[in-house]
C-alpha atoms as a PDB file:
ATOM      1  CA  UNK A   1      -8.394  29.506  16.887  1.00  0.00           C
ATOM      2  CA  UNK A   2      -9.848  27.014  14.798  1.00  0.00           C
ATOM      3  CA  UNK A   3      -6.920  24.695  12.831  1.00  0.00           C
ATOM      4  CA  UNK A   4      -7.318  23.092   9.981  1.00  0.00           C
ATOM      5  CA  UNK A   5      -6.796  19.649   9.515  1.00  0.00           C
ATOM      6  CA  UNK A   6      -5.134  18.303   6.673  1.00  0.00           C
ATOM      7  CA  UNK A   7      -7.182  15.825   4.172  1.00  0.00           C
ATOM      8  CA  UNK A   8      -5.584  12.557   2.617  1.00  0.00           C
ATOM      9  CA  UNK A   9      -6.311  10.193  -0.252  1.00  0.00           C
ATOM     10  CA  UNK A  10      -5.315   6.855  -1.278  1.00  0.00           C
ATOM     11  CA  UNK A  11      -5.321   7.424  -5.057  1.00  0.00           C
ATOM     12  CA  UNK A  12      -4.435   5.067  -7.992  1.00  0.00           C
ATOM     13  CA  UNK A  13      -1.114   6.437  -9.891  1.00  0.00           C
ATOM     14  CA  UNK A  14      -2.751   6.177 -13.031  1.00  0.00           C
ATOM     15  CA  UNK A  15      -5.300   8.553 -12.453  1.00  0.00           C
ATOM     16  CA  UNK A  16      -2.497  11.188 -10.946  1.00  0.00           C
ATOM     17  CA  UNK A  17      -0.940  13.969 -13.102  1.00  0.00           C
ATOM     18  CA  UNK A  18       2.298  12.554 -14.314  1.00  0.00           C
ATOM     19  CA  UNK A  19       3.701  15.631 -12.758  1.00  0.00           C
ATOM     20  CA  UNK A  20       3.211  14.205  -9.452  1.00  0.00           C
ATOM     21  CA  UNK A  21       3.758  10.699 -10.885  1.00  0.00           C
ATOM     22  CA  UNK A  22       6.876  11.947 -12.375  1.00  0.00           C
ATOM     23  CA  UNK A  23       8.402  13.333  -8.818  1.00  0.00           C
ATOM     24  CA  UNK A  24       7.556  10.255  -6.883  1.00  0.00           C
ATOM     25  CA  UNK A  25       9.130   8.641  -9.475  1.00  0.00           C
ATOM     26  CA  UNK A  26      12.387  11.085  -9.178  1.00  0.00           C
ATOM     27  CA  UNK A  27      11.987  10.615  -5.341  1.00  0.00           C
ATOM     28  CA  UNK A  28      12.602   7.418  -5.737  1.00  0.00           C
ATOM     29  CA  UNK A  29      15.816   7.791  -7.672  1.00  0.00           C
ATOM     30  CA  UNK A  30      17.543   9.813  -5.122  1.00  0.00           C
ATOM     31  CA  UNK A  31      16.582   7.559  -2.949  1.00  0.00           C
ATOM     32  CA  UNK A  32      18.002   4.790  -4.056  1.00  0.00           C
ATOM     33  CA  UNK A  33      20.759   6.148  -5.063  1.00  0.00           C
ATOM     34  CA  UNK A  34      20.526   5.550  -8.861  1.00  0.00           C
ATOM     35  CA  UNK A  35      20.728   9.789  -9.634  1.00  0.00           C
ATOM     36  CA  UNK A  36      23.338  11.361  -6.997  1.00  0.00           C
ATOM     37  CA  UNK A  37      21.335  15.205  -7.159  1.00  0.00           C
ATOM     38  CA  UNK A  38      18.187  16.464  -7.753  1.00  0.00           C
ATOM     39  CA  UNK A  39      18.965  18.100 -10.962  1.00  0.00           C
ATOM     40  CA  UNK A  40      20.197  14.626 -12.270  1.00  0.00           C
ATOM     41  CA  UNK A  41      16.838  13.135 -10.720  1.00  0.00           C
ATOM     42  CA  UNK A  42      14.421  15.694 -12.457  1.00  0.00           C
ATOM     43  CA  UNK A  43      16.413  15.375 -15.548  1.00  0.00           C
ATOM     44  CA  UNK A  44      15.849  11.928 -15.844  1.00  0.00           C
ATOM     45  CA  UNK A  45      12.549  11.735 -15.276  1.00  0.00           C
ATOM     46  CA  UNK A  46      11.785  14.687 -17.256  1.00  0.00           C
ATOM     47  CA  UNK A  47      10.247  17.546 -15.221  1.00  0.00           C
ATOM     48  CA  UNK A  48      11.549  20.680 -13.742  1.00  0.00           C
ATOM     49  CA  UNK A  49      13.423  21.207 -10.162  1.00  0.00           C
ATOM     50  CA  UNK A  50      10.305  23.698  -9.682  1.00  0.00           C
ATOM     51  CA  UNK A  51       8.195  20.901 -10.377  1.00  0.00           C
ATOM     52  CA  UNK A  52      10.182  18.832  -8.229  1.00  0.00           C
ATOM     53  CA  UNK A  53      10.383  21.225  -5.188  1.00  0.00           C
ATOM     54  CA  UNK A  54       6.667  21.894  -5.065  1.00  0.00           C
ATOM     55  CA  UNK A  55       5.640  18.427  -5.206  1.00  0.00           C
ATOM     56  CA  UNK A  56       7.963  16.641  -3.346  1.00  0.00           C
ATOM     57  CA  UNK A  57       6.849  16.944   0.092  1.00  0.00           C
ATOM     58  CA  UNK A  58       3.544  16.341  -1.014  1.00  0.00           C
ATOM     59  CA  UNK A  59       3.727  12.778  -2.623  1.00  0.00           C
ATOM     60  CA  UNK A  60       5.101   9.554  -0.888  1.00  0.00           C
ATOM     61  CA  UNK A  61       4.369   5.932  -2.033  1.00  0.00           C
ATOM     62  CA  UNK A  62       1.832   3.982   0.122  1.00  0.00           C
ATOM     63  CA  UNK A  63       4.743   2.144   1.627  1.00  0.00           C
ATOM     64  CA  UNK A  64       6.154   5.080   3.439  1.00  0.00           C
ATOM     65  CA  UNK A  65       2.593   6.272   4.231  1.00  0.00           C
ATOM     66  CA  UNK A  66       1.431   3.274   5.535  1.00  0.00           C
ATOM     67  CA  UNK A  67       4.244   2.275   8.300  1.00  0.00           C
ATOM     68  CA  UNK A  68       3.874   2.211  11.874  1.00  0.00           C
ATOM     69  CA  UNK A  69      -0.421   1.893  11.157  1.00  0.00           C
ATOM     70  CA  UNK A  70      -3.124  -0.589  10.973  1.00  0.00           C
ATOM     71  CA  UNK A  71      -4.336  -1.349   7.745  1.00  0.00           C
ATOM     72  CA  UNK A  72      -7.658  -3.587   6.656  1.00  0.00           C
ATOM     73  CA  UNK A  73      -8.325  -5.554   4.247  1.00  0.00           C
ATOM     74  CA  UNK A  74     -10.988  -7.361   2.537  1.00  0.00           C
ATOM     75  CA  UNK A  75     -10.911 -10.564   1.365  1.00  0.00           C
ATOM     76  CA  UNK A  76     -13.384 -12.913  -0.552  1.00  0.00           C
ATOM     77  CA  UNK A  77     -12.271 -15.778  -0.855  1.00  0.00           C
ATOM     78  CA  UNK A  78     -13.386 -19.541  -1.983  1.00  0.00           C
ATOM     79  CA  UNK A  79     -14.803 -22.285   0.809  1.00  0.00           C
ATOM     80  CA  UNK A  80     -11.580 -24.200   0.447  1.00  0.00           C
ATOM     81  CA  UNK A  81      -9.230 -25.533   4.096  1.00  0.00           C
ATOM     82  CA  UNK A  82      -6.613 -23.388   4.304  1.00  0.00           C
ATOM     83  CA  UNK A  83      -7.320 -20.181   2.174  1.00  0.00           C
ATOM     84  CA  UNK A  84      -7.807 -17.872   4.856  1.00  0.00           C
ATOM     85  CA  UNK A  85      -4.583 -19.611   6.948  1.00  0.00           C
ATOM     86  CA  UNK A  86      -2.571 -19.409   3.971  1.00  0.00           C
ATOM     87  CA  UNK A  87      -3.218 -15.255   4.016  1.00  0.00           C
ATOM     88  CA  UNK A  88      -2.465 -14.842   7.690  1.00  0.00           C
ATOM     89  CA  UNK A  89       0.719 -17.044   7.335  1.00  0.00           C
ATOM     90  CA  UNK A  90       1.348 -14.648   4.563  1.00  0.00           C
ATOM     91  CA  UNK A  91       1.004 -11.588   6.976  1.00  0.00           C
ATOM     92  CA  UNK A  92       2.914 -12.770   9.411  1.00  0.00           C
ATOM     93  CA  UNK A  93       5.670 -13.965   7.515  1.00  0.00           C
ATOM     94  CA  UNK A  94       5.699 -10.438   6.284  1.00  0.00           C
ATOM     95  CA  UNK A  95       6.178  -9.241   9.838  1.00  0.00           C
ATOM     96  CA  UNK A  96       2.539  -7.919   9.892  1.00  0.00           C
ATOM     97  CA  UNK A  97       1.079  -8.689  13.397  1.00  0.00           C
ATOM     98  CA  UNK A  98      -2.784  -9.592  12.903  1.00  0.00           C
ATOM     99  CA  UNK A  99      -5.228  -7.842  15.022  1.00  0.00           C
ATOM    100  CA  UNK A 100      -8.656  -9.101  13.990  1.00  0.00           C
ATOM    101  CA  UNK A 101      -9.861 -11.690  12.088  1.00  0.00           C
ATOM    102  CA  UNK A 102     -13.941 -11.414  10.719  1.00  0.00           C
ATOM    103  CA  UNK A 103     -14.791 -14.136   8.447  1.00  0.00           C
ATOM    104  CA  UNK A 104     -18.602 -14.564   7.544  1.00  0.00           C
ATOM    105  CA  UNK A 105     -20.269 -17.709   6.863  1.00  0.00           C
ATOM    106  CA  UNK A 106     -19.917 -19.104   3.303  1.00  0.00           C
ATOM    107  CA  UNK A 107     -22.248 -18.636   0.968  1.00  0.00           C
ATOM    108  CA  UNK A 108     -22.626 -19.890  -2.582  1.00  0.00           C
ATOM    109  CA  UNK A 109     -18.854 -21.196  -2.480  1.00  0.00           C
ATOM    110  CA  UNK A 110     -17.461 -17.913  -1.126  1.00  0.00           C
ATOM    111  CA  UNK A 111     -16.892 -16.229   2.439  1.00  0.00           C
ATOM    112  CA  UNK A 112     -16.238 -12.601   3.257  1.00  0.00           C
ATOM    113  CA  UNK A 113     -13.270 -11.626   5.331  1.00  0.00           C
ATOM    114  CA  UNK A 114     -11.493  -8.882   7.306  1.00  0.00           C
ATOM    115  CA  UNK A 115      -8.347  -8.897   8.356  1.00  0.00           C
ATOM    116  CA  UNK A 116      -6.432  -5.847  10.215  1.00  0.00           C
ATOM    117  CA  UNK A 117      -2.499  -5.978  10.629  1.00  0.00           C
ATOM    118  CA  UNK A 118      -0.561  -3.809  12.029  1.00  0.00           C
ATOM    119  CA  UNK A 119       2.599  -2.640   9.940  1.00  0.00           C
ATOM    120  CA  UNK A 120       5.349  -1.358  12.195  1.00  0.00           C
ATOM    121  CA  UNK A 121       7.318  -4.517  11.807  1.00  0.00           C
ATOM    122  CA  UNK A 122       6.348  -5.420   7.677  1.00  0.00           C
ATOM    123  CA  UNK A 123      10.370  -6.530   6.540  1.00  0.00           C
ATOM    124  CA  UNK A 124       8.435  -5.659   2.636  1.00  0.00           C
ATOM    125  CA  UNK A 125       6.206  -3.336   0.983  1.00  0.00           C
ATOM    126  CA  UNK A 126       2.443  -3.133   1.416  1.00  0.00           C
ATOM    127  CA  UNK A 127       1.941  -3.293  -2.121  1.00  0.00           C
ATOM    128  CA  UNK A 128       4.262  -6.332  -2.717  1.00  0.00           C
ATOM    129  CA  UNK A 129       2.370  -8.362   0.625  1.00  0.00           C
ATOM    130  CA  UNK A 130      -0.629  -6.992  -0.881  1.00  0.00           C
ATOM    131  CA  UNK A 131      -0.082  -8.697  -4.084  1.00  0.00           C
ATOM    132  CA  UNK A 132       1.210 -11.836  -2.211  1.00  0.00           C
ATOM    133  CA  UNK A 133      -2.174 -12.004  -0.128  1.00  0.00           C
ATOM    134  CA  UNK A 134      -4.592 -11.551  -3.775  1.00  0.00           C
ATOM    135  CA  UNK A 135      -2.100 -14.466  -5.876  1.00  0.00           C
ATOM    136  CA  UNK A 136      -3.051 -16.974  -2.648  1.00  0.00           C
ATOM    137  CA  UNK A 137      -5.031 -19.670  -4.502  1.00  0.00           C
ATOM    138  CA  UNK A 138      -8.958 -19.155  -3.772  1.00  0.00           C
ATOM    139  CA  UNK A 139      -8.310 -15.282  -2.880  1.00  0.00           C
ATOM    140  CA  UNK A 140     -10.815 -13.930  -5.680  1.00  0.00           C
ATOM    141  CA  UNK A 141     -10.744 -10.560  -4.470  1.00  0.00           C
ATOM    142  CA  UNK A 142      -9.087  -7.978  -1.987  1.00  0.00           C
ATOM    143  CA  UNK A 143      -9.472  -4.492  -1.099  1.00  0.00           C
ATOM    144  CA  UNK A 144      -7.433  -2.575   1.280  1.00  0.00           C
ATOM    145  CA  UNK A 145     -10.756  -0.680   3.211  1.00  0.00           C
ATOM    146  CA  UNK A 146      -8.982   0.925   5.835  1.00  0.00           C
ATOM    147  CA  UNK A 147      -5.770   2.579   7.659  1.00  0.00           C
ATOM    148  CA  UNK A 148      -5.641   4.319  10.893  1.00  0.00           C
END
């Protein structure tokens, strides 16, 4: 017997129904503990428990999909000391334990770079380090490129 394996996608929320938008969202409320029962959750964010229960193991923030993995970013950043040490203090102060580092030479002011972490020990969210690593001054750009 042949079994299927399951696909996944790293989507963007704003290009997601806002049903599914809407039941991470009410996922999150129960959750945290700001809406006590799922009828209080659904009824605040404004979709039915049908909704709810056919979504809800379905959807999970990034966060909670990307513990316990290796993630990869890209980086280009500016020929400037310390740009590339000031993102891997970043990940480690996160908790993120680096695995590789691939920097190529710089060209025109600007070097490539790869970075993958592991995530088992990250004391914050992906998206928050993420946004930590891209607000380092001469990070231009980043792109998360891969998880495994």
């Amino acid at each position: 017997m042949v079994e299927k394996r399951e696909k996944f996608y790293l989507v963007q929320e704003h290009v997601l129904p806002q049903v599914l938008q809407k039941t991470a969202e009410a996922k999150e409320l129960l959750k945290n503990g700001k809406a006590k029962t799922i009828n209080e959750a659904v009824q605040t964010v404004g979709i039915s428990r049908g909704a709810f229960y056919k979504y809800r193991d379905y959807i999970f923030p990034f966060r909670e999909a990307s513990r316990g993995k290796i993630l990869t970013i890209s980086l280009i950043l500016e020929h400037t000391a310390g740009v590339l040490s000031a993102g891997l203090n970043a990940i480690a102060a996160a908790g993120g334990n680096v695995l590789t580092i691939n920097q190529g030479i710089p060209l025109q002011g600007v070097a490539n770079a790869s970075i993958s972490f592991e995530t088992d020990h990250l004391r914050e969210d992906v998206n928050e380090l993420l946004a930590q690593l891209l607000a380092i001054p001469g990070v231009q750009k980043l792109e998360l490129i891969g998880q495994s």
